[in-house]
PDB file of N, CA and C in Angstrom:
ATOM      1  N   UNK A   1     141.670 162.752 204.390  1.00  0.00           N
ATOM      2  CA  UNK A   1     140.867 163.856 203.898  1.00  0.00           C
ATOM      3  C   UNK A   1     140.962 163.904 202.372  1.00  0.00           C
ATOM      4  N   UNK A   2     139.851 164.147 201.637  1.00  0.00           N
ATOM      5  CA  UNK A   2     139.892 164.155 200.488  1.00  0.00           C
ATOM      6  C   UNK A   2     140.283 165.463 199.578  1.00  0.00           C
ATOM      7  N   UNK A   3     140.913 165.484 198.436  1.00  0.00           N
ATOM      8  CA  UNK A   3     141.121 166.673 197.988  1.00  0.00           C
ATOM      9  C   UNK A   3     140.032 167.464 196.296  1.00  0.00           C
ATOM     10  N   UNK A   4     139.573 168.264 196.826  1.00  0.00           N
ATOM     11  CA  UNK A   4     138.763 169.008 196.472  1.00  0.00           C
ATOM     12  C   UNK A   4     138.998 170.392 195.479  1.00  0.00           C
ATOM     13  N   UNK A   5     138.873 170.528 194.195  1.00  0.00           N
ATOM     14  CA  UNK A   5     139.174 171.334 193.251  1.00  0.00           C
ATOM     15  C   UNK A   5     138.299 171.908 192.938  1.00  0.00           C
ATOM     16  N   UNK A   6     138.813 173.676 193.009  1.00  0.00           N
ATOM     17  CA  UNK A   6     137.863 174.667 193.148  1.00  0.00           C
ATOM     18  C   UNK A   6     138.092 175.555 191.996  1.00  0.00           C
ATOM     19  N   UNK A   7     137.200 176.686 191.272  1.00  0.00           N
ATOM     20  CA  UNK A   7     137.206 177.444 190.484  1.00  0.00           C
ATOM     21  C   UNK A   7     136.924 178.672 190.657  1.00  0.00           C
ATOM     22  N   UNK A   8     137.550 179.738 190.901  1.00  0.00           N
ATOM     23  CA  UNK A   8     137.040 180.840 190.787  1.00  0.00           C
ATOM     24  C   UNK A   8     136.282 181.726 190.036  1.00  0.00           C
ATOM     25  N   UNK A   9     135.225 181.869 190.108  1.00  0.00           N
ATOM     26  CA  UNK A   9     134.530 182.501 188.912  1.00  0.00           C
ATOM     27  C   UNK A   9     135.438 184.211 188.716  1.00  0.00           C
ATOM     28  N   UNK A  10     135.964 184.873 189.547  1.00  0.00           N
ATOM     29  CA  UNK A  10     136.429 186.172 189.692  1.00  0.00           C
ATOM     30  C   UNK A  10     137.424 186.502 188.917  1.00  0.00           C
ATOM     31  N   UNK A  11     138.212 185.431 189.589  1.00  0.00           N
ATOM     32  CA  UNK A  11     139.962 185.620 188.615  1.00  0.00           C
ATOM     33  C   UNK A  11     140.307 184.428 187.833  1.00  0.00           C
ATOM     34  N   UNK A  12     139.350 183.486 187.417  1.00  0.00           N
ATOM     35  CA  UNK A  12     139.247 182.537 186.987  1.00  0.00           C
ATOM     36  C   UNK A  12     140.226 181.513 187.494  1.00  0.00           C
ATOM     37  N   UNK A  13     140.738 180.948 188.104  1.00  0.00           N
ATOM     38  CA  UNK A  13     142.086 180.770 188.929  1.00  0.00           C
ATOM     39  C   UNK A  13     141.629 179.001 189.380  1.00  0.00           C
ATOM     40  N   UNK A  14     142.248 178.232 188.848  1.00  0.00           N
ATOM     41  CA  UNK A  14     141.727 176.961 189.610  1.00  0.00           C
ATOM     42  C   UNK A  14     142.463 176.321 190.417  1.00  0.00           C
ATOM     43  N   UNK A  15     142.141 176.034 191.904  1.00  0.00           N
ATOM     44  CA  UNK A  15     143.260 175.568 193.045  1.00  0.00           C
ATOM     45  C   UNK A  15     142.775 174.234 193.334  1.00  0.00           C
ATOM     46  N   UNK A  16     143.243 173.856 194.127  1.00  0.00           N
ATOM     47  CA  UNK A  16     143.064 172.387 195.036  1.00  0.00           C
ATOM     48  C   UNK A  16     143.076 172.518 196.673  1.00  0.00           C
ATOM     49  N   UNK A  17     142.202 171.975 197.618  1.00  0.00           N
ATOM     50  CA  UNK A  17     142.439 171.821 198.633  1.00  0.00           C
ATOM     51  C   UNK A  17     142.445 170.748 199.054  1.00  0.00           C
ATOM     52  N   UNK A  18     142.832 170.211 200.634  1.00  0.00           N
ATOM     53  CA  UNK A  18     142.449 169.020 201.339  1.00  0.00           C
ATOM     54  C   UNK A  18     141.677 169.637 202.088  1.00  0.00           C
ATOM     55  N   UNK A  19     140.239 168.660 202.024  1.00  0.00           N
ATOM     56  CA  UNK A  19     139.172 169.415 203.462  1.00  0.00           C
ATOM     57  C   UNK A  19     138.401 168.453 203.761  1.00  0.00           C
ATOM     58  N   UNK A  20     137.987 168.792 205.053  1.00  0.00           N
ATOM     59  CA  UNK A  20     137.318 167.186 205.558  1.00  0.00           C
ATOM     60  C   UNK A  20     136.149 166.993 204.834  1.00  0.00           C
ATOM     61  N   UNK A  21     135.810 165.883 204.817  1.00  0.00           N
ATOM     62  CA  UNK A  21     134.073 165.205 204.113  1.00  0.00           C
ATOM     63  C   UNK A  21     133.080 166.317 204.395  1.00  0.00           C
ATOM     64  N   UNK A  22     132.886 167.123 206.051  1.00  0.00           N
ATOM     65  CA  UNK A  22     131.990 167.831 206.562  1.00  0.00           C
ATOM     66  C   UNK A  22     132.301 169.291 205.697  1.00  0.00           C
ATOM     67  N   UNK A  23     133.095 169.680 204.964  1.00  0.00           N
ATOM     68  CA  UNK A  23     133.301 170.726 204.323  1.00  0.00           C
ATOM     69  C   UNK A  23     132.934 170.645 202.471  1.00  0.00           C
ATOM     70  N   UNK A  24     133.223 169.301 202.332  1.00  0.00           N
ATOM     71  CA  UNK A  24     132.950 169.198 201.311  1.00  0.00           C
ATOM     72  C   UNK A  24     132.125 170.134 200.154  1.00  0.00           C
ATOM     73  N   UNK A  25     130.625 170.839 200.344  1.00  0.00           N
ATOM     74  CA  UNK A  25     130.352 171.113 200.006  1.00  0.00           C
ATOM     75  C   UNK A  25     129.952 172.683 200.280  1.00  0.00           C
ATOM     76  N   UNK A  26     131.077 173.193 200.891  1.00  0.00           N
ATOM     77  CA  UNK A  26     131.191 174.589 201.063  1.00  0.00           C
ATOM     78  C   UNK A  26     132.064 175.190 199.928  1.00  0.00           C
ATOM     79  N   UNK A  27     131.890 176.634 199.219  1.00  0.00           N
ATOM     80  CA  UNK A  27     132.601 177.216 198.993  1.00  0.00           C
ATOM     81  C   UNK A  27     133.892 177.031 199.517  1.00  0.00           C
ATOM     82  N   UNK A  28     134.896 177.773 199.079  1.00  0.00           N
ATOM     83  CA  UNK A  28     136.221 178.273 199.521  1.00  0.00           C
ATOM     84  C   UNK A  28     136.749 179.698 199.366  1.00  0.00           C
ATOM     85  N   UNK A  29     137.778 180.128 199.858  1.00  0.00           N
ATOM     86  CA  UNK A  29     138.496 181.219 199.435  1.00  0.00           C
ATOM     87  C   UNK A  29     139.272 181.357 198.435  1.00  0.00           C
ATOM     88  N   UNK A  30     139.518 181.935 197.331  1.00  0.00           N
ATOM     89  CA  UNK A  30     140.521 181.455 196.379  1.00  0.00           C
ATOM     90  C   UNK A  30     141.945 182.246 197.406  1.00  0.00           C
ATOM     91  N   UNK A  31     142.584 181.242 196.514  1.00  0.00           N
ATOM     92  CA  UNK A  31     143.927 182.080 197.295  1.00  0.00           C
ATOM     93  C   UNK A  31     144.425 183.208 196.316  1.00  0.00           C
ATOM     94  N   UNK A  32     144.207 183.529 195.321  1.00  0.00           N
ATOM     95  CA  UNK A  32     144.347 184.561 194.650  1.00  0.00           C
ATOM     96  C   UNK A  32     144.083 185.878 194.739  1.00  0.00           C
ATOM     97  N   UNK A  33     142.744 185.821 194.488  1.00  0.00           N
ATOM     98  CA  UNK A  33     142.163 187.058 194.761  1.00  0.00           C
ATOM     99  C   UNK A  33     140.972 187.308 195.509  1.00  0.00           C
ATOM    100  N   UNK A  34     141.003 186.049 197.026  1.00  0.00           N
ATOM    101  CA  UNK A  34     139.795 185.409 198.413  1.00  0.00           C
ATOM    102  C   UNK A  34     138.813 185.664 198.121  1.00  0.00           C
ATOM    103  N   UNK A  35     138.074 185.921 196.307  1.00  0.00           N
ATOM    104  CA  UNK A  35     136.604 185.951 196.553  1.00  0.00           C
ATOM    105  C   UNK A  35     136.292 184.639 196.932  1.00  0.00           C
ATOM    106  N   UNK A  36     134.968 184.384 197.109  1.00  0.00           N
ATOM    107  CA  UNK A  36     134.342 182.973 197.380  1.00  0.00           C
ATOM    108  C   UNK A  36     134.302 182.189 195.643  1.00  0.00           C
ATOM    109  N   UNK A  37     134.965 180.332 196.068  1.00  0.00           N
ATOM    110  CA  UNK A  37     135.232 179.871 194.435  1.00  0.00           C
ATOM    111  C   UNK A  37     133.877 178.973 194.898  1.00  0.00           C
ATOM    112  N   UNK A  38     133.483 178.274 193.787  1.00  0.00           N
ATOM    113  CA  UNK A  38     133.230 176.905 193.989  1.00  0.00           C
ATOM    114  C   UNK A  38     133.388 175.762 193.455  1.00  0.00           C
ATOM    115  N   UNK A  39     133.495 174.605 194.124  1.00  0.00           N
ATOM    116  CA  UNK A  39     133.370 173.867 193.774  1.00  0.00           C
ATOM    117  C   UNK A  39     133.467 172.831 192.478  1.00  0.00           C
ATOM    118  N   UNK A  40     134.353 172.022 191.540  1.00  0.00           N
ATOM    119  CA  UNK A  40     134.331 171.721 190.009  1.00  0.00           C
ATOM    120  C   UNK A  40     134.671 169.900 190.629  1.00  0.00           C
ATOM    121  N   UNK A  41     134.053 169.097 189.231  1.00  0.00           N
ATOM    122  CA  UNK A  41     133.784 167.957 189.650  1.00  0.00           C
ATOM    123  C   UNK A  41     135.516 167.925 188.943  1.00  0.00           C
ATOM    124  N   UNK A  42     136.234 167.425 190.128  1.00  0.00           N
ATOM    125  CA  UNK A  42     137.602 166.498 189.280  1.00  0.00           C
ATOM    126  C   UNK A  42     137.887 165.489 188.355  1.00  0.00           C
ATOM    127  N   UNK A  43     138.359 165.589 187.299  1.00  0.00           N
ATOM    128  CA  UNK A  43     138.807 164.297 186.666  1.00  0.00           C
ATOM    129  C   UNK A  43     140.028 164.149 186.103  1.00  0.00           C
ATOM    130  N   UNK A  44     140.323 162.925 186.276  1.00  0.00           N
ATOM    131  CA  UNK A  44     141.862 162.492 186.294  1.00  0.00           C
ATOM    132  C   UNK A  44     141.146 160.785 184.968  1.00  0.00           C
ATOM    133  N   UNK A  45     142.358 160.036 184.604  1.00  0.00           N
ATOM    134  CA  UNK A  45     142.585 159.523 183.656  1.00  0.00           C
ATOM    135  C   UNK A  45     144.020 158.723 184.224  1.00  0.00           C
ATOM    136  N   UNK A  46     143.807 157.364 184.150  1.00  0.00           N
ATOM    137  CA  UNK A  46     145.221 156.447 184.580  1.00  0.00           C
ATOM    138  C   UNK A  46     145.032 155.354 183.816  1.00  0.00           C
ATOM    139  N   UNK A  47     146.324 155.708 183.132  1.00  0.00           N
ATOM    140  CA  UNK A  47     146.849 154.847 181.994  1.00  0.00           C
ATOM    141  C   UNK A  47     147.887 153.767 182.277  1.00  0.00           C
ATOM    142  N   UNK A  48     148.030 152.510 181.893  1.00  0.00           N
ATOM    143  CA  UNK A  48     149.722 151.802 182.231  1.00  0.00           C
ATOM    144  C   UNK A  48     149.784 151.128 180.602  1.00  0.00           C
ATOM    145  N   UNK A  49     150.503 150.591 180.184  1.00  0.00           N
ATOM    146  CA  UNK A  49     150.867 149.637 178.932  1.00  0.00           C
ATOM    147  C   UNK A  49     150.481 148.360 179.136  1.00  0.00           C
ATOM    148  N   UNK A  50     149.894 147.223 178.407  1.00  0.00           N
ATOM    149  CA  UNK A  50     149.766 145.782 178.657  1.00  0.00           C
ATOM    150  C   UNK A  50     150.972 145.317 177.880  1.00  0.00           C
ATOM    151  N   UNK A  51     150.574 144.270 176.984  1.00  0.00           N
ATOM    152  CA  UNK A  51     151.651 143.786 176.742  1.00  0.00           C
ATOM    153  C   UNK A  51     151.227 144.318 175.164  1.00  0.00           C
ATOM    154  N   UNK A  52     153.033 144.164 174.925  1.00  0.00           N
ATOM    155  CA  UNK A  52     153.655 144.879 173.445  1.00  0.00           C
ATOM    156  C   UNK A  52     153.359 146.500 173.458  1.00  0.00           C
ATOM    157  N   UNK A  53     153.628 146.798 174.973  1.00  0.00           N
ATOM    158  CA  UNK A  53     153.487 148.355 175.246  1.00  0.00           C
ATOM    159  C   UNK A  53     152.494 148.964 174.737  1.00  0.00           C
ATOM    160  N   UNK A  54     151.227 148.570 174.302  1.00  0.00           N
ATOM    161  CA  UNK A  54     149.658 148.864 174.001  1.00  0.00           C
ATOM    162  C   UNK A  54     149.097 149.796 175.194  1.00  0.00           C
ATOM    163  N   UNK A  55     148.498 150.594 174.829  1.00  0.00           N
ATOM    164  CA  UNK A  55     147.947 151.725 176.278  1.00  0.00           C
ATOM    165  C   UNK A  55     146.958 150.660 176.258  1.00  0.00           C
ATOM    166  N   UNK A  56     146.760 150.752 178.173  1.00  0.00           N
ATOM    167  CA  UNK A  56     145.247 150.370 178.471  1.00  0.00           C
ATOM    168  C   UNK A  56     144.771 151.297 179.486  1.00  0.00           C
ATOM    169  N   UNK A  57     143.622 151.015 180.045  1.00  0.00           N
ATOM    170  CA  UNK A  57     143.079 151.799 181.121  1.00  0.00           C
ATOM    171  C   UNK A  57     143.913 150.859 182.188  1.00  0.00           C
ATOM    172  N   UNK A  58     143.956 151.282 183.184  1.00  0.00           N
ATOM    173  CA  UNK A  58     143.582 150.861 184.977  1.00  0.00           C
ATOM    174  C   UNK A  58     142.474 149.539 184.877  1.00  0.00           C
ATOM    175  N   UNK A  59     141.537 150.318 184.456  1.00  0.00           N
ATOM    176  CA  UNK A  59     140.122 149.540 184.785  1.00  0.00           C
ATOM    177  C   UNK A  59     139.740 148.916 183.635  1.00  0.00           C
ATOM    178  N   UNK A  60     140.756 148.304 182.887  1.00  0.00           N
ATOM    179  CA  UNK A  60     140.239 147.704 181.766  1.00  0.00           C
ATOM    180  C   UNK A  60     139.560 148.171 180.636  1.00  0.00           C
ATOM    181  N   UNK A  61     139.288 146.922 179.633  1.00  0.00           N
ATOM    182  CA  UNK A  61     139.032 147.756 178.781  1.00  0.00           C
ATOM    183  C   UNK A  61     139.924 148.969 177.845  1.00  0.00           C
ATOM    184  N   UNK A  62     139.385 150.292 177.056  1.00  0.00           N
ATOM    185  CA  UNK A  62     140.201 150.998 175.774  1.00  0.00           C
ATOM    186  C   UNK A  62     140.586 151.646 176.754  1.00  0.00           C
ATOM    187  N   UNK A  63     141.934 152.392 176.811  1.00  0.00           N
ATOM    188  CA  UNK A  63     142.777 153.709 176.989  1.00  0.00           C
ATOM    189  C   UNK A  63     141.676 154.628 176.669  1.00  0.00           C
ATOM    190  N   UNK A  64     141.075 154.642 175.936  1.00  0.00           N
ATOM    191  CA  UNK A  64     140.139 155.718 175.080  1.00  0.00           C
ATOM    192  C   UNK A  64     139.008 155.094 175.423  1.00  0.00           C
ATOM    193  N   UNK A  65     138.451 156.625 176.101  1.00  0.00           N
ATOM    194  CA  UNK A  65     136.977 155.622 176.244  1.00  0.00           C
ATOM    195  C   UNK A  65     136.336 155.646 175.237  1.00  0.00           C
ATOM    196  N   UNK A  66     136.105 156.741 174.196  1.00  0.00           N
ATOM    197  CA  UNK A  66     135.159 156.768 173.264  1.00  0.00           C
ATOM    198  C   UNK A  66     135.572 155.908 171.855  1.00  0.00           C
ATOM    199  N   UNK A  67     136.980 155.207 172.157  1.00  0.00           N
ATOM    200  CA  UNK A  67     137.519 154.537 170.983  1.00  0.00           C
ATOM    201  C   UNK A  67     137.140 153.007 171.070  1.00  0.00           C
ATOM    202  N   UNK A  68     136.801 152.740 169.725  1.00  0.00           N
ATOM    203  CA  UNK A  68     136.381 151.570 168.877  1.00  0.00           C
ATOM    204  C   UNK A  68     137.054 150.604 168.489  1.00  0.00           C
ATOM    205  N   UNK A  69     138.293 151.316 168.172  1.00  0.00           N
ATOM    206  CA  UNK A  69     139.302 150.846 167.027  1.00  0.00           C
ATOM    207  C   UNK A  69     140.038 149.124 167.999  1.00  0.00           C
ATOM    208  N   UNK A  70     140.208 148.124 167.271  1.00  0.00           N
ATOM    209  CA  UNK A  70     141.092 147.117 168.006  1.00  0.00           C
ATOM    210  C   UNK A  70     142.452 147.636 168.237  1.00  0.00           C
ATOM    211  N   UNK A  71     142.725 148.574 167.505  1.00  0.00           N
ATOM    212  CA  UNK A  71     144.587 149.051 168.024  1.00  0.00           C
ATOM    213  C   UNK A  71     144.465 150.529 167.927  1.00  0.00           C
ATOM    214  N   UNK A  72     145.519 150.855 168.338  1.00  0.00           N
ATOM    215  CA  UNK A  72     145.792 152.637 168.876  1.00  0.00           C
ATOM    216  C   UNK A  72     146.608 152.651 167.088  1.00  0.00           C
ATOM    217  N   UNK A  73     147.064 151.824 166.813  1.00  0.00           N
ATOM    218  CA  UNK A  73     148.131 152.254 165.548  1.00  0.00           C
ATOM    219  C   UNK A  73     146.809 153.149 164.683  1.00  0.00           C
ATOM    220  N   UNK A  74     145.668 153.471 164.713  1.00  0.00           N
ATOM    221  CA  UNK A  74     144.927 154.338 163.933  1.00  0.00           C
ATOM    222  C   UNK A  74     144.656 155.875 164.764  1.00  0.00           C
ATOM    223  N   UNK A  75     144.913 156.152 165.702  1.00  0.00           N
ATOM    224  CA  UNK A  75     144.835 157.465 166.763  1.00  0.00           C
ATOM    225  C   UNK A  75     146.301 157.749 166.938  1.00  0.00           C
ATOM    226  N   UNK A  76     147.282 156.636 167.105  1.00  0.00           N
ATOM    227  CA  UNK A  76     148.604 157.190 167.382  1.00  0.00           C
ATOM    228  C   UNK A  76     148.885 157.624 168.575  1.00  0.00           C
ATOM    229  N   UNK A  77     148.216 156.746 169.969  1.00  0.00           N
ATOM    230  CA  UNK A  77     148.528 157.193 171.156  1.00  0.00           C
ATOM    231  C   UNK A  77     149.845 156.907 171.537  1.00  0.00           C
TER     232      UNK A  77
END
């Protein structure tokens, strides 16, 4: 089951659930304060080191997506 991150517009409150595919696109309850939340697109970011401990992505390519630079020694990641 996939996990699904929700926002409350009420108490502003942002949770996580696991819910099946067929729920996917239902509201939820917040657990805070059970008005109805919805729905926020997740994003996550996975980093490891190559070699000479240089950040890279996972998926190749910059650590940074919007970065240019041939080395981090100018951002200071």
């Amino acid at each position: 089951m996939p996990i699904y991150e929700y926002l409350c517009s009420c108490c502003n409150s942002k949770f996580e659930l696991l819910r099946p595919l067929s729920q996917s696109e239902e509201d939820a309850d917040c657990p805070h304060c059970h008005k109805s939340a919805e729905r926020v697109l997740s994003t996550f970011a996975c980093f490891t080191t190559g070699d000479g401990g240089i950040p890279a992505s996972l998926g190749g390519g910059s650590a940074c997506g919007s970065c240019g630079a041939a080395s981090c020694d100018t951002c200071h990641i």
